[in-house]
Protein backbone atom coordinates (compact mmCIF):
# COMPACT_ATOMS: atom_id res chain seq x y z
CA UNK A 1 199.07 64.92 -105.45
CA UNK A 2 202.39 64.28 -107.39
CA UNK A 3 204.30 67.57 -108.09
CA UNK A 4 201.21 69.99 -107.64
CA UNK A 5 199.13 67.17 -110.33
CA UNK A 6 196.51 64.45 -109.85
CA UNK A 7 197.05 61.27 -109.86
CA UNK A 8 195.11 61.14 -113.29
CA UNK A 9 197.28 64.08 -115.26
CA UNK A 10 200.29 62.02 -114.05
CA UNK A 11 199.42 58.60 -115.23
CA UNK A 12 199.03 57.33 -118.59
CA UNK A 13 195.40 57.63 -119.95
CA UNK A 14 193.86 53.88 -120.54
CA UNK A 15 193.59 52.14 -123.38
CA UNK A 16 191.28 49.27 -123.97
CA UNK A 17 192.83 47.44 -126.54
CA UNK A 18 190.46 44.32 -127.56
CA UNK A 19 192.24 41.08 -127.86
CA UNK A 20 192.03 39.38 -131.06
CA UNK A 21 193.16 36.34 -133.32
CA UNK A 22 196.99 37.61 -133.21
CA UNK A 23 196.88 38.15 -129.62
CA UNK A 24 196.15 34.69 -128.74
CA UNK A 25 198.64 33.39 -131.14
CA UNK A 26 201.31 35.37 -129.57
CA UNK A 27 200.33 34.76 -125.91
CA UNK A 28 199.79 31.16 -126.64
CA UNK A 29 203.36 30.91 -128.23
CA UNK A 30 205.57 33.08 -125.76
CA UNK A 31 203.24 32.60 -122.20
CA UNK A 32 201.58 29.39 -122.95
CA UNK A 33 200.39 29.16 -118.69
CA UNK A 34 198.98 32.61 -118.52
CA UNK A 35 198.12 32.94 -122.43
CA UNK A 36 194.81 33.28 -120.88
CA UNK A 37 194.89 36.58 -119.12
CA UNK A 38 196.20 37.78 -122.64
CA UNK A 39 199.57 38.95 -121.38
CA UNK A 40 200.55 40.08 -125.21
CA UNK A 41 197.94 42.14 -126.99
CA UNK A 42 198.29 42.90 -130.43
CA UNK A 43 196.49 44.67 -133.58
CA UNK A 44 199.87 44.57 -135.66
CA UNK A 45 202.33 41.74 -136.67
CA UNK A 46 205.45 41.24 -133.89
CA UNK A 47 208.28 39.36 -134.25
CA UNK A 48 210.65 37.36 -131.25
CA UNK A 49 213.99 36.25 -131.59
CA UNK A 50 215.01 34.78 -128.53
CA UNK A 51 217.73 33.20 -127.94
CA UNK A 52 219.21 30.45 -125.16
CA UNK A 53 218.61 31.52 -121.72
CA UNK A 54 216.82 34.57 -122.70
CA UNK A 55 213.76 35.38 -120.50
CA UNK A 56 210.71 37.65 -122.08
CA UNK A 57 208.58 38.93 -118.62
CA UNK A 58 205.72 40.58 -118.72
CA UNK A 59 204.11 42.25 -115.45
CA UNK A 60 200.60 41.64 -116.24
CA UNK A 61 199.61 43.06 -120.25
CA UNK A 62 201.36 44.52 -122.75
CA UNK A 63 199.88 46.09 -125.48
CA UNK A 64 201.99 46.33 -129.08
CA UNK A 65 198.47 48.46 -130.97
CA UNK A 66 198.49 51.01 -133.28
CA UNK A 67 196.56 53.39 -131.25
CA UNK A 68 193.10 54.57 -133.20
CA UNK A 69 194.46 57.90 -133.71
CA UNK A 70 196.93 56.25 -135.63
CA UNK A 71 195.05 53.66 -137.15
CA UNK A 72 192.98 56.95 -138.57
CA UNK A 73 195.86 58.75 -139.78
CA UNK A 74 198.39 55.98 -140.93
CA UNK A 75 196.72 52.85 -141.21
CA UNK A 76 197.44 52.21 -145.23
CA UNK A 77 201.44 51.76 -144.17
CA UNK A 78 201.32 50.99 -139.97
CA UNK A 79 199.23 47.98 -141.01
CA UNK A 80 202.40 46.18 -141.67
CA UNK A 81 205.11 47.46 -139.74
CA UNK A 82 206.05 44.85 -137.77
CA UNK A 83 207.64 45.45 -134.24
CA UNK A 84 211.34 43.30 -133.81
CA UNK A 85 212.52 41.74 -130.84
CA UNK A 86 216.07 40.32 -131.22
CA UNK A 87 217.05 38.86 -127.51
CA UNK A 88 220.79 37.13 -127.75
CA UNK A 89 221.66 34.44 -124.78
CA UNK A 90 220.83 34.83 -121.52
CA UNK A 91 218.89 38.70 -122.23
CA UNK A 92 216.40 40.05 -119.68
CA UNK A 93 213.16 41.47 -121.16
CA UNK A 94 210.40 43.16 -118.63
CA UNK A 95 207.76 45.27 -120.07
CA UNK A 96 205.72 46.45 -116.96
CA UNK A 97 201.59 46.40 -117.01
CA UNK A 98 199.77 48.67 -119.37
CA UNK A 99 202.70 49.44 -121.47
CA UNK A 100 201.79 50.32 -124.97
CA UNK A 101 204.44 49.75 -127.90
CA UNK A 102 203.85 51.62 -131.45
CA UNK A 103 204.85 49.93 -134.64
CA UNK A 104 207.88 49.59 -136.24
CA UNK A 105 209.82 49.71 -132.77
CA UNK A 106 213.41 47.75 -132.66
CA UNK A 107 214.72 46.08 -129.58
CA UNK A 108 217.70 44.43 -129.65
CA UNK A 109 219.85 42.90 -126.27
CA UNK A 110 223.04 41.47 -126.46
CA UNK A 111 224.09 38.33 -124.62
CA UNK A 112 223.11 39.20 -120.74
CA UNK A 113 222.09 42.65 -121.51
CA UNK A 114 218.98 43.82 -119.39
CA UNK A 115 215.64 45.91 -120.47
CA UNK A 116 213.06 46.53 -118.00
CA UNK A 117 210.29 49.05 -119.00
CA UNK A 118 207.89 49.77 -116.17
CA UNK A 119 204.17 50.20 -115.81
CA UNK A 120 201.74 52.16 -118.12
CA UNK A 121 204.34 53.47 -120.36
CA UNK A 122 203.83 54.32 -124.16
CA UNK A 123 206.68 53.92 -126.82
CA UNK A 124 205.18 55.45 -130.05
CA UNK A 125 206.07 54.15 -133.47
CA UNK A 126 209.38 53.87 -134.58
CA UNK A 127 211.03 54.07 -131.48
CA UNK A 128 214.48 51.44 -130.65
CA UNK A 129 216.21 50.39 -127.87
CA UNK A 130 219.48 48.87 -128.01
CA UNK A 131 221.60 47.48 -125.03
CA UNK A 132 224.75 45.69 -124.67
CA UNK A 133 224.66 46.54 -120.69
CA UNK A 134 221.38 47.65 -119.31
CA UNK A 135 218.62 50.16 -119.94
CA UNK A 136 216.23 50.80 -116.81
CA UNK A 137 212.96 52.78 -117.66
CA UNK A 138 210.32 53.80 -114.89
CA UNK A 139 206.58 54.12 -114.75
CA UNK A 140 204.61 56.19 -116.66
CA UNK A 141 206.90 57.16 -119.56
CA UNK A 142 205.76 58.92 -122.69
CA UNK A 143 208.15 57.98 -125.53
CA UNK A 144 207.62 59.67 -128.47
CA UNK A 145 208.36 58.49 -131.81
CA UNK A 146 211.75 57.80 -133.27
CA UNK A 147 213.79 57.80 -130.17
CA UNK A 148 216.95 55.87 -129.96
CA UNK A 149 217.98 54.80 -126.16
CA UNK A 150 221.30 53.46 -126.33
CA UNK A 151 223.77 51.88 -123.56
CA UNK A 152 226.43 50.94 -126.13
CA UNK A 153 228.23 52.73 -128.65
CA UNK A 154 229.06 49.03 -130.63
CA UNK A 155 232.26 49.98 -132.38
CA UNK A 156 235.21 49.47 -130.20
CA UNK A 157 237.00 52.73 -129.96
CA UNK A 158 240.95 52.42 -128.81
CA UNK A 159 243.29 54.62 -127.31
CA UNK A 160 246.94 53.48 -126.56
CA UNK A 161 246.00 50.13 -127.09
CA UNK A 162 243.12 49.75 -124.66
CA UNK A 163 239.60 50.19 -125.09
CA UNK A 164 238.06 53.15 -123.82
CA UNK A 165 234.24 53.47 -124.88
CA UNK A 166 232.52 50.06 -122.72
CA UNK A 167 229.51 49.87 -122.49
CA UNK A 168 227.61 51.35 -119.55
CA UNK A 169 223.74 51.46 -118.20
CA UNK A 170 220.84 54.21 -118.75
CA UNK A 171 218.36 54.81 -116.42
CA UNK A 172 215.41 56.74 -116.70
CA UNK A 173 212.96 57.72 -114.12
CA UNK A 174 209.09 58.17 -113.82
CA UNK A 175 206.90 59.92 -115.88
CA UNK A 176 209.65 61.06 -117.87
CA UNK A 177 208.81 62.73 -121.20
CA UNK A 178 211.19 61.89 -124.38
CA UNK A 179 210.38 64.08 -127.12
CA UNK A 180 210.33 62.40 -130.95
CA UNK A 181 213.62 61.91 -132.44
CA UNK A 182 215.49 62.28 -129.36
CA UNK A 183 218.68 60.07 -128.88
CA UNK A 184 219.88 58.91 -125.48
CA UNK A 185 223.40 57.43 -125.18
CA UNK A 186 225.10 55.29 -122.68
CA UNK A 187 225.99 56.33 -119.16
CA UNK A 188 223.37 58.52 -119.11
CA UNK A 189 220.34 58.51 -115.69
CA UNK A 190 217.36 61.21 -116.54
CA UNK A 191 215.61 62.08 -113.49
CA UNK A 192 211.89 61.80 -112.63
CA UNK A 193 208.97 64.09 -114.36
CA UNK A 194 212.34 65.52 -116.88
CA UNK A 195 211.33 66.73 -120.15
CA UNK A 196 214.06 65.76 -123.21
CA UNK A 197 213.00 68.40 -126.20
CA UNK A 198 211.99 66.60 -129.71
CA UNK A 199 215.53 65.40 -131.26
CA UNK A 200 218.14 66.16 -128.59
CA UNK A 201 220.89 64.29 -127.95
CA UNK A 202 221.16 63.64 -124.06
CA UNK A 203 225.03 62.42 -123.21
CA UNK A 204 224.75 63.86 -119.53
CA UNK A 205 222.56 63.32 -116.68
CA UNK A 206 219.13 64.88 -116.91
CA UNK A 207 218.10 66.35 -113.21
CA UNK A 208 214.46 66.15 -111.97
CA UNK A 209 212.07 67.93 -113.30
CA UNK A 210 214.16 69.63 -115.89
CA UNK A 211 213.42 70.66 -119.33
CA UNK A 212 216.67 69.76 -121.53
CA UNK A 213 217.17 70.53 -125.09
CA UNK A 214 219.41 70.47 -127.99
CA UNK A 215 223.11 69.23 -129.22
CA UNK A 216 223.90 68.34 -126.92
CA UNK A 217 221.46 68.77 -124.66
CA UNK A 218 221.46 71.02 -122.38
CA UNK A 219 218.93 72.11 -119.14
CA UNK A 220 216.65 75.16 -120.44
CA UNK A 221 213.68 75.35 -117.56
CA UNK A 222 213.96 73.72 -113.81
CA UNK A 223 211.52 72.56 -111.47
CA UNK A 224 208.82 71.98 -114.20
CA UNK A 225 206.66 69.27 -114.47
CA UNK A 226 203.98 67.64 -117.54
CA UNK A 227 200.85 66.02 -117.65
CA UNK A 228 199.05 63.20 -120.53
CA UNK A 229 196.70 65.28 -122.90
């Protein structure tokens, strides 16, 4: 038991995504030795920029589907919105095993920036992750659609002639819900089974187990905890 739950309401359900033409293309082009196992699955076009020194790792599959409930709902324009992976020099990419990515999500790492996304974690549609420093996520994440995670603020901002906004890491913990729209900046850690409420902006740290909302956000329940549908 995890926090009162099963094992089963705390992980990610399954999803057997079949591999197809565009997998193989994708597994044969980025993990040519283990293009076999069909480390990249995917029902929707992706696209890798990658640049010297930059390492893509994947910890056994990774799945970048339109789930069928999408598929159902939004297949006329999800059919073509491509996923983007911009990795500058030397970048660190890990996307953990059974990690599903939705459409139309943005990554983008600056030179030696890291981004390491743990096991059975879903990032719905639409969702971007940019990182000048590093960006830690944990296992069993549920990423809704349209967040923004954020280690950087890009402008340089400069107060008596020095800067004063550099860059600095997020971490986020296991089985951490992020509700849609929802924008985490830099600095920030967000403890394990936390809740962040649909379009909050999260500038502080996040205990476990809380429930945080709003503008920013701010902790409205303690000592909760979620489960998948």
């Amino acid at each position: 038991m995890l926090g009162g739950m099963s094992m089963e309401e705390h992980a990610m359900p399954a999803f057997r995504a079949t591999p197809g033409p565009r997998s193989l293309i994708y597994s044969l082009r980025w993990f040519p030795r283990d293009f076999w196992r069909f480390p990249l699955v995917c029902n929707y076009p992706l696209r890798i920029h990658k640049g010297g020194r930059a390492t893509f790792e994947i910890d056994g599959q990774a799945s970048f589907i339109a789930l069928p409930e999408m598929v159902e709902a939004y297949s006329a324009r999800l059919s073509g919105d491509r996923t983007v992976i911009t990795m500058m020099d030397g970048s660190r990419l890990r996307i953990g095993n059974g990690t599903v990515v939705g459409p139309g999500s943005r990554f983008n790492l600056g030179p030696d920036a890291s981004v390491s996304i743990g096991s059975r974690c879903l990032l719905n549609e639409n969702c971007t992750v940019y990182s000048r420093s590093s960006i830690s996520i944990g296992d069993d994440c549920a990423i809704s659609w349209g967040v923004r995670i954020m280690d950087t603020d890009f402008h340089v901002l400069v107060k008596e002639g020095e800067r004063c906004n550099e860059s600095s890491p997020v971490r986020i913990g296991d089985h951490v819900w992020i509700g849609s729209n929802a924008t985490i900046l830099k600095g920030v850690s967000i403890g394990d089974d936390a809740v962040i409420g649909a379009s909050s902006v999260v500038t502080r740290d996040v205990p476990d187990g809380s429930v945080v909302a709003g503008n920013p956000a701010r902790t409205i329940q303690e000592d909760t905890n979620w489960h998948w549908m």
